[in-house]
C-alpha atoms as a PDB file:
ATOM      1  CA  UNK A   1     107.874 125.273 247.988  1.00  0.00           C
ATOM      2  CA  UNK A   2     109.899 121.890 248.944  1.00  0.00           C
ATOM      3  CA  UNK A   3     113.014 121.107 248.272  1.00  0.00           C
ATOM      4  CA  UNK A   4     111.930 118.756 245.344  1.00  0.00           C
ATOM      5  CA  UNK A   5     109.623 121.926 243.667  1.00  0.00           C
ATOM      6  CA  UNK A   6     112.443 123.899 243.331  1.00  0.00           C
ATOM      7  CA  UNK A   7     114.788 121.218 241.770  1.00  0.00           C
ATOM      8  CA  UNK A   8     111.657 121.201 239.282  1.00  0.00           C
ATOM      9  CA  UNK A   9     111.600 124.959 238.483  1.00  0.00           C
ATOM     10  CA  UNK A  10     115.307 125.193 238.095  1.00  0.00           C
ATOM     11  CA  UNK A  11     115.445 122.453 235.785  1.00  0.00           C
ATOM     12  CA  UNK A  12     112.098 123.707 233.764  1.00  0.00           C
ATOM     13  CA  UNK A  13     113.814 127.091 233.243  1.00  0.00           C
ATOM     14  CA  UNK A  14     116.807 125.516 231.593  1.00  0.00           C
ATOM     15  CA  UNK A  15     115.432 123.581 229.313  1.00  0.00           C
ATOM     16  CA  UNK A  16     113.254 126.465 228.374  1.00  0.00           C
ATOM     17  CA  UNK A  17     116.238 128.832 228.120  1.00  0.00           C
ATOM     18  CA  UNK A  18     117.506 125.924 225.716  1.00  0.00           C
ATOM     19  CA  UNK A  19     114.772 125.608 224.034  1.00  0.00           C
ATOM     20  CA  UNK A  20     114.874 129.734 223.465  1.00  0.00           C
ATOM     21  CA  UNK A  21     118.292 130.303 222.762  1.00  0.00           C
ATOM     22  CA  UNK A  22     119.249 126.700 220.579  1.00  0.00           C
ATOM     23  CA  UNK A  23     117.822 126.678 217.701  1.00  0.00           C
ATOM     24  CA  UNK A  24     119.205 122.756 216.643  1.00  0.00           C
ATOM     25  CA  UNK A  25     118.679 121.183 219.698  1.00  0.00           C
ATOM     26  CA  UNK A  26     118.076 117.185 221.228  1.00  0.00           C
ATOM     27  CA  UNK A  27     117.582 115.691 224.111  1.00  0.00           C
ATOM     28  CA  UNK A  28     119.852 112.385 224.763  1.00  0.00           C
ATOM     29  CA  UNK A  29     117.839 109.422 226.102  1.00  0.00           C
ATOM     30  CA  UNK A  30     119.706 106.797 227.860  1.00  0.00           C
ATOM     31  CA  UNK A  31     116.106 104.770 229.094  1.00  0.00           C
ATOM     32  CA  UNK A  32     117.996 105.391 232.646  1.00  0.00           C
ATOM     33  CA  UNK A  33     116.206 106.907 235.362  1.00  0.00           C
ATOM     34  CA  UNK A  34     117.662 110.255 235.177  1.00  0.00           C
ATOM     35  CA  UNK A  35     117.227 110.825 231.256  1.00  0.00           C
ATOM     36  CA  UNK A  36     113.460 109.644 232.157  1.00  0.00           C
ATOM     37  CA  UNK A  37     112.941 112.167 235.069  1.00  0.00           C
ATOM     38  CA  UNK A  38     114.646 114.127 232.442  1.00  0.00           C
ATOM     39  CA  UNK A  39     111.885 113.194 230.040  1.00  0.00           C
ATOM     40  CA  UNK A  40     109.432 113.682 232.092  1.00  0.00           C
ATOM     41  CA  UNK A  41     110.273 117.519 233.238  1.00  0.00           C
ATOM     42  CA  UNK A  42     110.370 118.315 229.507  1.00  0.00           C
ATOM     43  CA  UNK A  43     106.481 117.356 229.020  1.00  0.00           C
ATOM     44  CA  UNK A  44     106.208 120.019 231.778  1.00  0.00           C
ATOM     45  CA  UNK A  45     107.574 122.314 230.796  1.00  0.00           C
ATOM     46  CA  UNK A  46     105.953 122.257 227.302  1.00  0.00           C
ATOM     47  CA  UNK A  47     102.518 121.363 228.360  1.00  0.00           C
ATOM     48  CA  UNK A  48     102.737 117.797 228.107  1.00  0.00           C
ATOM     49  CA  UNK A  49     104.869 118.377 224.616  1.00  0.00           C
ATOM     50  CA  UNK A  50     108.669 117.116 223.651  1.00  0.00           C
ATOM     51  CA  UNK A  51     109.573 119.923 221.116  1.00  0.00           C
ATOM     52  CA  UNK A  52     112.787 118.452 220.167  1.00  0.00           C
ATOM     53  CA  UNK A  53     113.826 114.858 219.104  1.00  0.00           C
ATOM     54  CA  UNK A  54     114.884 112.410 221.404  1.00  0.00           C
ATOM     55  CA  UNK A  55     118.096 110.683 220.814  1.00  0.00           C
ATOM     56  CA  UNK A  56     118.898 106.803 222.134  1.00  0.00           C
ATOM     57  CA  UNK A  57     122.397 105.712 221.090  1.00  0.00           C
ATOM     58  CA  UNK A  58     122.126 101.840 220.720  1.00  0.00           C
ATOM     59  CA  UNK A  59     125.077  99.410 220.903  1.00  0.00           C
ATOM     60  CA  UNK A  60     123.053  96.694 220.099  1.00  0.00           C
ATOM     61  CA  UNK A  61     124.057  94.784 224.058  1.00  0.00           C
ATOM     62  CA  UNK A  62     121.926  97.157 226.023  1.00  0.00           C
ATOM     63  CA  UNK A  63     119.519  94.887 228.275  1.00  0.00           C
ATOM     64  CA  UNK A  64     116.468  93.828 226.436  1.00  0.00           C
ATOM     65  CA  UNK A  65     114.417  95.335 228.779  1.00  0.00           C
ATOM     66  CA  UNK A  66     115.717  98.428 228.067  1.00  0.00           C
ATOM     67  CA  UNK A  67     114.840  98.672 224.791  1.00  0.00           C
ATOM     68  CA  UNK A  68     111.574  97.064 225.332  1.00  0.00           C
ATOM     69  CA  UNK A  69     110.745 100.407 227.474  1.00  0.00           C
ATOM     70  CA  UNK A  70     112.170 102.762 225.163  1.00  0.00           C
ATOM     71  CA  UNK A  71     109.903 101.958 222.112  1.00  0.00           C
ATOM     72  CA  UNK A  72     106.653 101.147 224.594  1.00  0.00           C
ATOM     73  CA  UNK A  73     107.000 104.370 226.114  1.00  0.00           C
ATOM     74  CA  UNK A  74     108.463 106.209 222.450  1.00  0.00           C
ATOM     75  CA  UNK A  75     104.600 104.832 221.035  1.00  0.00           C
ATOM     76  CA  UNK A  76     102.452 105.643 223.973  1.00  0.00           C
ATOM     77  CA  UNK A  77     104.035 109.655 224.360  1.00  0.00           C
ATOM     78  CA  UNK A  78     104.272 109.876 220.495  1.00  0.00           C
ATOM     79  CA  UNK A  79     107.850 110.743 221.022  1.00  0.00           C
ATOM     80  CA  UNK A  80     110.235 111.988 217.895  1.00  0.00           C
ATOM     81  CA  UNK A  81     112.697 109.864 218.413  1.00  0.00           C
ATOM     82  CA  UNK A  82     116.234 108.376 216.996  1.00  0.00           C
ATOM     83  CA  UNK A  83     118.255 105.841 217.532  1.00  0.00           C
ATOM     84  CA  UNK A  84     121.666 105.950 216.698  1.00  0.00           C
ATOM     85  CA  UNK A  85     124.483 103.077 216.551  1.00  0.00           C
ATOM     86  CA  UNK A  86     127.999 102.262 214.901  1.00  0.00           C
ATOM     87  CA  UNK A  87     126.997 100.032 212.552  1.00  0.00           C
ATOM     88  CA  UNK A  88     130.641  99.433 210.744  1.00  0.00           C
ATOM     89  CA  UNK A  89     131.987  98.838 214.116  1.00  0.00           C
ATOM     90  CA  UNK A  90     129.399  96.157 214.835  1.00  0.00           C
ATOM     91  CA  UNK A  91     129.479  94.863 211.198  1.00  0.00           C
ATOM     92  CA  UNK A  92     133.204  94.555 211.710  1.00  0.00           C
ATOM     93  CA  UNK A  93     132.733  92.600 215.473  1.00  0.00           C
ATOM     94  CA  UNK A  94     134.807  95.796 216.925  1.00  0.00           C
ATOM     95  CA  UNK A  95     133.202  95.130 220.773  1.00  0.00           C
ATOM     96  CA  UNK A  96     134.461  93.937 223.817  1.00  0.00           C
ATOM     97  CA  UNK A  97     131.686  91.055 223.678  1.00  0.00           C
ATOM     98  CA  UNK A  98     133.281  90.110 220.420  1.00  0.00           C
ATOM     99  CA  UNK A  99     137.195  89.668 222.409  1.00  0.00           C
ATOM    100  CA  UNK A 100     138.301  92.548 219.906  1.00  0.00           C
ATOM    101  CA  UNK A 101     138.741  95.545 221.994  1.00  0.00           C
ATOM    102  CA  UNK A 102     139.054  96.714 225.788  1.00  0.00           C
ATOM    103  CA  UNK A 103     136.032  97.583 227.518  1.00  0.00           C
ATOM    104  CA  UNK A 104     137.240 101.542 226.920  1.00  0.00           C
ATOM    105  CA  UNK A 105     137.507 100.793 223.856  1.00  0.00           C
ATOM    106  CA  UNK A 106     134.217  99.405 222.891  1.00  0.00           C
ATOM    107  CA  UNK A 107     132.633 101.984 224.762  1.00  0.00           C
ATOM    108  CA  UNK A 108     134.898 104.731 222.658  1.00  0.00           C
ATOM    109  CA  UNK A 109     133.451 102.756 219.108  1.00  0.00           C
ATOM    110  CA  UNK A 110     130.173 102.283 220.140  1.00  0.00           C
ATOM    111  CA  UNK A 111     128.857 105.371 222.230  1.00  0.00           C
ATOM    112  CA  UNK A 112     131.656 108.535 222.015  1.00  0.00           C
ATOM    113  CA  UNK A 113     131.747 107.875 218.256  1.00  0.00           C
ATOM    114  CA  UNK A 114     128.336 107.004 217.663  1.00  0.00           C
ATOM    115  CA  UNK A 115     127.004 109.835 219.696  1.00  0.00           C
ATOM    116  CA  UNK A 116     129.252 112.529 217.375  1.00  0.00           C
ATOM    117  CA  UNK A 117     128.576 111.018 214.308  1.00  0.00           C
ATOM    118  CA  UNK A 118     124.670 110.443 215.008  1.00  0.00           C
ATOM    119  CA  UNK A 119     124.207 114.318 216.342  1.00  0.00           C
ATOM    120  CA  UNK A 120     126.648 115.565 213.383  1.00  0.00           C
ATOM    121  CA  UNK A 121     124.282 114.008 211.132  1.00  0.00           C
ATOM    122  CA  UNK A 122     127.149 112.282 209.230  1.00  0.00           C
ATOM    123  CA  UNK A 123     126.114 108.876 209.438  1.00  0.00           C
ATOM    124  CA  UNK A 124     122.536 106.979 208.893  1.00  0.00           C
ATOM    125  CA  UNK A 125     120.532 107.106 211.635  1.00  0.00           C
ATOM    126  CA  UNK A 126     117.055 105.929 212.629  1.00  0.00           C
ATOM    127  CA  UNK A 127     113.541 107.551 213.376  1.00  0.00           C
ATOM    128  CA  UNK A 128     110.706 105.980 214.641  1.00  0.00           C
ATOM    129  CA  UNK A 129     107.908 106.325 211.922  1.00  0.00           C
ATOM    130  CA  UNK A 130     104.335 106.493 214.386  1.00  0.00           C
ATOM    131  CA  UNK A 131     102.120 106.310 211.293  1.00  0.00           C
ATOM    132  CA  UNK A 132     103.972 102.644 210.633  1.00  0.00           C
ATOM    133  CA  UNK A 133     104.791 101.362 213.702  1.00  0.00           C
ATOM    134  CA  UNK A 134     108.774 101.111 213.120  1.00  0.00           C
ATOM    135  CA  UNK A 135     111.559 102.391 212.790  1.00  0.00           C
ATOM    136  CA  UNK A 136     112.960 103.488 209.059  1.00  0.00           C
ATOM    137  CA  UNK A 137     116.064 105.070 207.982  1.00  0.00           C
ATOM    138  CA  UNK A 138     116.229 108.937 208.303  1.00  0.00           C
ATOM    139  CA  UNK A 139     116.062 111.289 205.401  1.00  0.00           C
ATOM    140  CA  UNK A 140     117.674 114.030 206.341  1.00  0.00           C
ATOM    141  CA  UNK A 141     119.487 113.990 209.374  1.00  0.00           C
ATOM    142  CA  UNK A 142     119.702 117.237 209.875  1.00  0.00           C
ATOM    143  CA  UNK A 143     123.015 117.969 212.926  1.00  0.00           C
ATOM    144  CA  UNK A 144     122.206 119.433 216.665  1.00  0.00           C
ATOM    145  CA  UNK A 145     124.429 121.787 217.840  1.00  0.00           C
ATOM    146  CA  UNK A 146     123.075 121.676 221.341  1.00  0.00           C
ATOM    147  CA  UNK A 147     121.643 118.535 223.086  1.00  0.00           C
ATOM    148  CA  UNK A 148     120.287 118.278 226.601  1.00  0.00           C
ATOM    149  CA  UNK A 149     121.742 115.366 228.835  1.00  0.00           C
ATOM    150  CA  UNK A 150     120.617 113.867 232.035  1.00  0.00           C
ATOM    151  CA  UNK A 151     124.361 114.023 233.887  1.00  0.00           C
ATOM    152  CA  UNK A 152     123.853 114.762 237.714  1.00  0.00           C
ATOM    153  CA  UNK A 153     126.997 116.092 239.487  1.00  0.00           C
ATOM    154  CA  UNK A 154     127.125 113.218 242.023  1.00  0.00           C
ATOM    155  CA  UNK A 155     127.262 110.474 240.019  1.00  0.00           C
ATOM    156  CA  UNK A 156     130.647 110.399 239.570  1.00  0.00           C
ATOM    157  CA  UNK A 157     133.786 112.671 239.170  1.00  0.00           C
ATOM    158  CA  UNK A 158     134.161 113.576 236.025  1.00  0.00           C
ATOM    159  CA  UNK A 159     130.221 114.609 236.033  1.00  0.00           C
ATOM    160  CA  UNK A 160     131.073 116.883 238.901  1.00  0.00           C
ATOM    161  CA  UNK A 161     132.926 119.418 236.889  1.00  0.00           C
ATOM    162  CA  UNK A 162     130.248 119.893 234.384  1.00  0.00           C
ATOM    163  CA  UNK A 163     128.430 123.826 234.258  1.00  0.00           C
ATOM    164  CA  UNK A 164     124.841 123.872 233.697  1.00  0.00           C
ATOM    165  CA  UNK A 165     125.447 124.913 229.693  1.00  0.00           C
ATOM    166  CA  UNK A 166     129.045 123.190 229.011  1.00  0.00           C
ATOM    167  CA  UNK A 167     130.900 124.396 225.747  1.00  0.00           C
ATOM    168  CA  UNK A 168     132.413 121.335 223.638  1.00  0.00           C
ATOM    169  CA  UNK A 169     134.684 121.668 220.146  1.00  0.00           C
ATOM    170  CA  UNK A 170     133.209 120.850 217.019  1.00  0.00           C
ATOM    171  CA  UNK A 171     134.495 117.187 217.715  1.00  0.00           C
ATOM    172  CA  UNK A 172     132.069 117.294 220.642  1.00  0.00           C
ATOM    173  CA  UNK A 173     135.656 117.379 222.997  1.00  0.00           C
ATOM    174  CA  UNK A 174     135.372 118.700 226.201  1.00  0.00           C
ATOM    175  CA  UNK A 175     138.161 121.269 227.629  1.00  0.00           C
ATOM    176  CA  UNK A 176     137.399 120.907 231.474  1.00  0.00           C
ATOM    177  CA  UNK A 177     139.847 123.493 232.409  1.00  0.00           C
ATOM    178  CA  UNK A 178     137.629 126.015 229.895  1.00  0.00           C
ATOM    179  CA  UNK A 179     134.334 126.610 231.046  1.00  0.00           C
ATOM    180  CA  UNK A 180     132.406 129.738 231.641  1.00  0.00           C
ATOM    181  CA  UNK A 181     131.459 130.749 235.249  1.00  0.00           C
ATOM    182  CA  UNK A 182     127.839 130.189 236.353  1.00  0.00           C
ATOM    183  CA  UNK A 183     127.378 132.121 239.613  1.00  0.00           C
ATOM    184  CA  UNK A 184     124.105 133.193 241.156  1.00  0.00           C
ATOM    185  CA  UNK A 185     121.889 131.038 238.576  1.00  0.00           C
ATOM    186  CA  UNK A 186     122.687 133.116 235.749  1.00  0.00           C
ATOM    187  CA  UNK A 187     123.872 130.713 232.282  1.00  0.00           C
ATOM    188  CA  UNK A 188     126.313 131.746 230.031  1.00  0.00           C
ATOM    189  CA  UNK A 189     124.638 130.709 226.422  1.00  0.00           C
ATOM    190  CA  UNK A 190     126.140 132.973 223.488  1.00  0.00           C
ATOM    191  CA  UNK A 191     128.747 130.707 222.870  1.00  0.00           C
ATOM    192  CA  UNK A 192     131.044 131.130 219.120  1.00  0.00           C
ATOM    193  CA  UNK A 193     129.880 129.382 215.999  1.00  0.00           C
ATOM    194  CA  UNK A 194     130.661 126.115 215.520  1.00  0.00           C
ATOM    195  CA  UNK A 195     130.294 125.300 219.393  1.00  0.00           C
ATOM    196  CA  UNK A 196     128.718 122.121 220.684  1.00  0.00           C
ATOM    197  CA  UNK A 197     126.441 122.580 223.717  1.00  0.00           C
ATOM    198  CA  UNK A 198     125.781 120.645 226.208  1.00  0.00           C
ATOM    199  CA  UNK A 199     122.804 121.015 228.773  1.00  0.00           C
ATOM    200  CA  UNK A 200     122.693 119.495 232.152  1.00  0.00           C
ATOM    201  CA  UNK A 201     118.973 120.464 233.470  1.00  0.00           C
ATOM    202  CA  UNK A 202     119.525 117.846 236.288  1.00  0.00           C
ATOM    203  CA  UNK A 203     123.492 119.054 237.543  1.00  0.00           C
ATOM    204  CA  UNK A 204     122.046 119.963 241.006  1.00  0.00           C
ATOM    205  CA  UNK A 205     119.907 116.619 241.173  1.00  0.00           C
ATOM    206  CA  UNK A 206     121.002 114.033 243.836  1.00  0.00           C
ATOM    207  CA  UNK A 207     120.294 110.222 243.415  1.00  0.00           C
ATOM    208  CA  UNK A 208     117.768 110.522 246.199  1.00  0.00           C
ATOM    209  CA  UNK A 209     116.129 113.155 244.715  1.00  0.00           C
ATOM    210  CA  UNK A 210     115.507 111.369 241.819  1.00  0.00           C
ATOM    211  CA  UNK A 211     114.267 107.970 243.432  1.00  0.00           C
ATOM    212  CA  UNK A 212     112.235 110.740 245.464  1.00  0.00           C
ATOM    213  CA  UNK A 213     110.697 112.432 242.574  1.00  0.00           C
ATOM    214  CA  UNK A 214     109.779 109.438 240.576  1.00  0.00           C
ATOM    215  CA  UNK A 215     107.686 108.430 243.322  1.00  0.00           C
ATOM    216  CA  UNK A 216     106.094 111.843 243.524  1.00  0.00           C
ATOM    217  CA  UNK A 217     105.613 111.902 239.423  1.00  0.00           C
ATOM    218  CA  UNK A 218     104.679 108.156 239.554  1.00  0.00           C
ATOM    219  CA  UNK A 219     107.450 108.012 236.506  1.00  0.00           C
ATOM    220  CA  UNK A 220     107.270 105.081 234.861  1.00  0.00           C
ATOM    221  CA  UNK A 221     110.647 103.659 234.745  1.00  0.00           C
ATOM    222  CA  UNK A 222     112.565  99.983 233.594  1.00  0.00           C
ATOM    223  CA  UNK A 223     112.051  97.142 236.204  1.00  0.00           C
ATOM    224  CA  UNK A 224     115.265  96.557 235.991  1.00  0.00           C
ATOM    225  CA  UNK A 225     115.901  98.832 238.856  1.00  0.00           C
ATOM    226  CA  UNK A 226     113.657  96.600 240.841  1.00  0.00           C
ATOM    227  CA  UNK A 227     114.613  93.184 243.127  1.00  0.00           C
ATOM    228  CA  UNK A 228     112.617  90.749 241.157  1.00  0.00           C
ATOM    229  CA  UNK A 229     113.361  87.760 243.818  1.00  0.00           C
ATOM    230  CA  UNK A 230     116.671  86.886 243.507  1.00  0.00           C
ATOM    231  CA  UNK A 231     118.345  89.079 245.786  1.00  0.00           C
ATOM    232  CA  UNK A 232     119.231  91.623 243.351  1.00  0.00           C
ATOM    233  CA  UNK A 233     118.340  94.485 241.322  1.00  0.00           C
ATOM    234  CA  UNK A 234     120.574  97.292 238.779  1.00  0.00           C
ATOM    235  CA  UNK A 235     121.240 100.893 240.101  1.00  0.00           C
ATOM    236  CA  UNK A 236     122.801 101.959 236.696  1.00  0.00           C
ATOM    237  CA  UNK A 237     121.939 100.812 233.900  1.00  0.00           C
ATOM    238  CA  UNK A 238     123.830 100.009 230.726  1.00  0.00           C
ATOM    239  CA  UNK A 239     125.591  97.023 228.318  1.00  0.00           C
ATOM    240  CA  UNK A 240     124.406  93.424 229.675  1.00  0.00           C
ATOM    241  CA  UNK A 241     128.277  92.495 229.604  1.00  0.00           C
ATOM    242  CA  UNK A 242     129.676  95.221 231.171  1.00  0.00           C
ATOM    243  CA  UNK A 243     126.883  95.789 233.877  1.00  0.00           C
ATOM    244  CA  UNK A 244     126.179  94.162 236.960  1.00  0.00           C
ATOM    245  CA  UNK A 245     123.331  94.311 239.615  1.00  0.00           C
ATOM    246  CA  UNK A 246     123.589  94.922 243.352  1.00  0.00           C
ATOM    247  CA  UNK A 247     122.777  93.065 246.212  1.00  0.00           C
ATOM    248  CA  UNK A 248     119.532  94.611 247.204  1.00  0.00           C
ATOM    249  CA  UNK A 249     115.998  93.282 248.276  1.00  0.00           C
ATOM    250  CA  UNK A 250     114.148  96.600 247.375  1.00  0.00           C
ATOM    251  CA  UNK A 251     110.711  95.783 244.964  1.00  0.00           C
ATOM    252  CA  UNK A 252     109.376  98.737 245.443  1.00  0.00           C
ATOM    253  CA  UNK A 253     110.070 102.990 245.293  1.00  0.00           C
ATOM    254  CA  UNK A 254     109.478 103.135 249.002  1.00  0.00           C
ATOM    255  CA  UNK A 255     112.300 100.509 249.539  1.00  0.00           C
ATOM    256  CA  UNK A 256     114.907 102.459 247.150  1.00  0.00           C
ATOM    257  CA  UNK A 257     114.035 105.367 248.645  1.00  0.00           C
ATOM    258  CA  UNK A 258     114.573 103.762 252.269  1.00  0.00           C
ATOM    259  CA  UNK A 259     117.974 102.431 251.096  1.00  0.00           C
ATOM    260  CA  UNK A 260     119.380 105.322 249.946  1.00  0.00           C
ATOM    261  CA  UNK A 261     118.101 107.473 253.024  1.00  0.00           C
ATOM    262  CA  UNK A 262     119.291 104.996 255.691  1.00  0.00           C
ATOM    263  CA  UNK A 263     123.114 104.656 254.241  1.00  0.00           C
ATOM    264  CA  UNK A 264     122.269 101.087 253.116  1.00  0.00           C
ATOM    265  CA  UNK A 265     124.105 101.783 250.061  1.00  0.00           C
ATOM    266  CA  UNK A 266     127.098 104.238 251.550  1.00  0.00           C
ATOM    267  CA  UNK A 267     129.402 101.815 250.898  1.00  0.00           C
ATOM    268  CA  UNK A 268     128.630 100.825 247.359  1.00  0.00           C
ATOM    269  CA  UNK A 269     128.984 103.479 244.485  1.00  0.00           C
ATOM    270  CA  UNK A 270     125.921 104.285 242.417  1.00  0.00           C
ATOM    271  CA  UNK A 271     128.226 103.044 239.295  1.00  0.00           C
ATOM    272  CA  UNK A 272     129.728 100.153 241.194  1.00  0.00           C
ATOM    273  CA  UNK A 273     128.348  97.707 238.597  1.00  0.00           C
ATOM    274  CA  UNK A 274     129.531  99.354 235.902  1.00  0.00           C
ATOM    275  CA  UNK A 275     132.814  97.446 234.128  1.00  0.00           C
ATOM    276  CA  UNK A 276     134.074 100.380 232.378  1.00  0.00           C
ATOM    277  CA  UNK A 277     134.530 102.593 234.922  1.00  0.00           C
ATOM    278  CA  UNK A 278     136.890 100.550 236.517  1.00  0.00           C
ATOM    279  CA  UNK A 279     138.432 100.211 233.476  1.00  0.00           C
ATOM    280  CA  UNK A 280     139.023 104.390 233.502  1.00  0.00           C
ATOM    281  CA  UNK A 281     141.215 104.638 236.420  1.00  0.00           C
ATOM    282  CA  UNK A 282     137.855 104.310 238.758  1.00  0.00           C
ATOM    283  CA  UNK A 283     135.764 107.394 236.616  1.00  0.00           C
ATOM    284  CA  UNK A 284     134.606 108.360 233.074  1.00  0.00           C
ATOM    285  CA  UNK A 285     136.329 111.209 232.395  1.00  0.00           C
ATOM    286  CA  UNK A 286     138.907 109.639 229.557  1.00  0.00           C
ATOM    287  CA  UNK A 287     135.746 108.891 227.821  1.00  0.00           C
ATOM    288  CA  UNK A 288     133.651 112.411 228.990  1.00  0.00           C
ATOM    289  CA  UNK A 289     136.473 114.797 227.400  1.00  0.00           C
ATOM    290  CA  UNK A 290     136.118 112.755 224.210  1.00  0.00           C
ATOM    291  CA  UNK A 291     132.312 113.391 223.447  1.00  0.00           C
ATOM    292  CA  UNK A 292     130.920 110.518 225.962  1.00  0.00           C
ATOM    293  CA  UNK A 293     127.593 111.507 228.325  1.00  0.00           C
END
């Protein structure tokens, strides 16, 4: 067994553990690369099944692509899937695009709130309807109490402190100094009622692992991550006006692969192109104790 199999089994066996022990549980989408590997180690680990709903938090300025992918990909696995998104807070032109608010702040508005509302069930949210091709408003948005999320714990600080099942409050907060130990493998998962869960199947993944893995899997993934001939391509993906490509002439998964392998990128952090962070002291974690991914 490689070094890539056994990032696969460890990863299987939590979600299945989640799967056991949650009984309202979702899986967060971002259409990034990791929330797709993510994706993708769920259909094996249910026999080519998704037993939970898929959740995509929309701000309505995520690259076009992006969204493009989602639904292609949503159709062609017959994925149950929801999109949620602040809709007073774009209604009301509360964005950063808009000259309203800080980049923080936007981000606050349009993901941490939307995420807690859209999992709490207390605002509408949508659900792709397969029989009709679109997406209508949900019924009965029922709330998750756990939801699995595609952080990696060398993406970035704050992400670094995360345990493989990480308590949050009922306001989806996250006490960093309060987390249960997880030594030797074994997961803490009775937590109190009224706890939030969230699971990190991919804590132990690297970046290179990843890029590695989706060549393996041939994952389908955005080509946004791809130099299309101008010199360029994204590493992380996110809001089209607070994210910014690389300089990078890798077209293909062999060429990421190579970058990432031969230090071509040690000086530029995977999140480099991403506004906000910079915006948060260099980091996320402002935004990560407050309910963000």
């Amino acid at each position: 067994m490689n070094h890539l199999d056994r990032l696969e089994a460890q990863s299987v066996r939590v979600l299945r553990e989640a799967y056991r022990d949650f009984k309202d549980l979702a899986m967060l989408w971002s259409i990034g690369k990791d929330s797709t590997v993510m994706l993708w180690l769920t259909r094996k680990a249910f026999f080519g099944h998704v037993p939970f709903p898929l959740v995509h938090i929309d701000t309505h300025f995520k690259i076009p692509e992006m969204i493009v992918y989602r639904d292609t990909l949503a159709r062609q696995w017959r994925l149950n899937m929801i999109v949620g998104q602040n809709v007073d807070a774009l209604r009301n032109q509360q964005t950063f695009p808009d000259g309203k608010l800080s980049r923080l702040q936007c981000c606050r508005l349009l993901k941490s709130e939307a995420l807690k509302h859209t999992l709490s069930g207390d605002w509408p949210r949508q659900r792709l309807d397969h029989a009709r091709g679109e997406y209508v408003v949900d019924a009965n948005p029922e709330p998750f109490t756990g939801v699995i999320a595609g952080v990696r714990a060398d993406e970035e600080g704050s992400r670094s402190k995360e345990r493989t099942f990480s308590p949050r409050d009922k306001d989806s907060e996250w006490d960093v100094g309060d987390q249960p130990p997880e030594l030797w493998n074994q997961f803490k998962t009775d937590f109190a009622p009224g706890t939030h869960v969230r699971i990190h199947p991919l804590l132990d993944w690297t970046e290179l692992n990843i890029w590695e893995y989706i060549e393996r899997e041939s994952i389908p993934v955005v080509s946004l991550y791809f130099n299309q001939g101008d010199g360029k391509r994204y590493r992380s993906l996110g809001c089209y006006p607070c994210t910014q490509p690389i300089a990078s002439e890798a077209r293909t998964l062999a060429e990421i692969i190579n970058e990432l392998r031969t230090g071509k990128l040690r000086n530029v952090a995977e999140r480099s192109g991403r506004d906000q962070d910079k915006e948060d002291g260099g980091g996320l974690e402002t935004l990560r104790r407050e309910g963000y991914m």
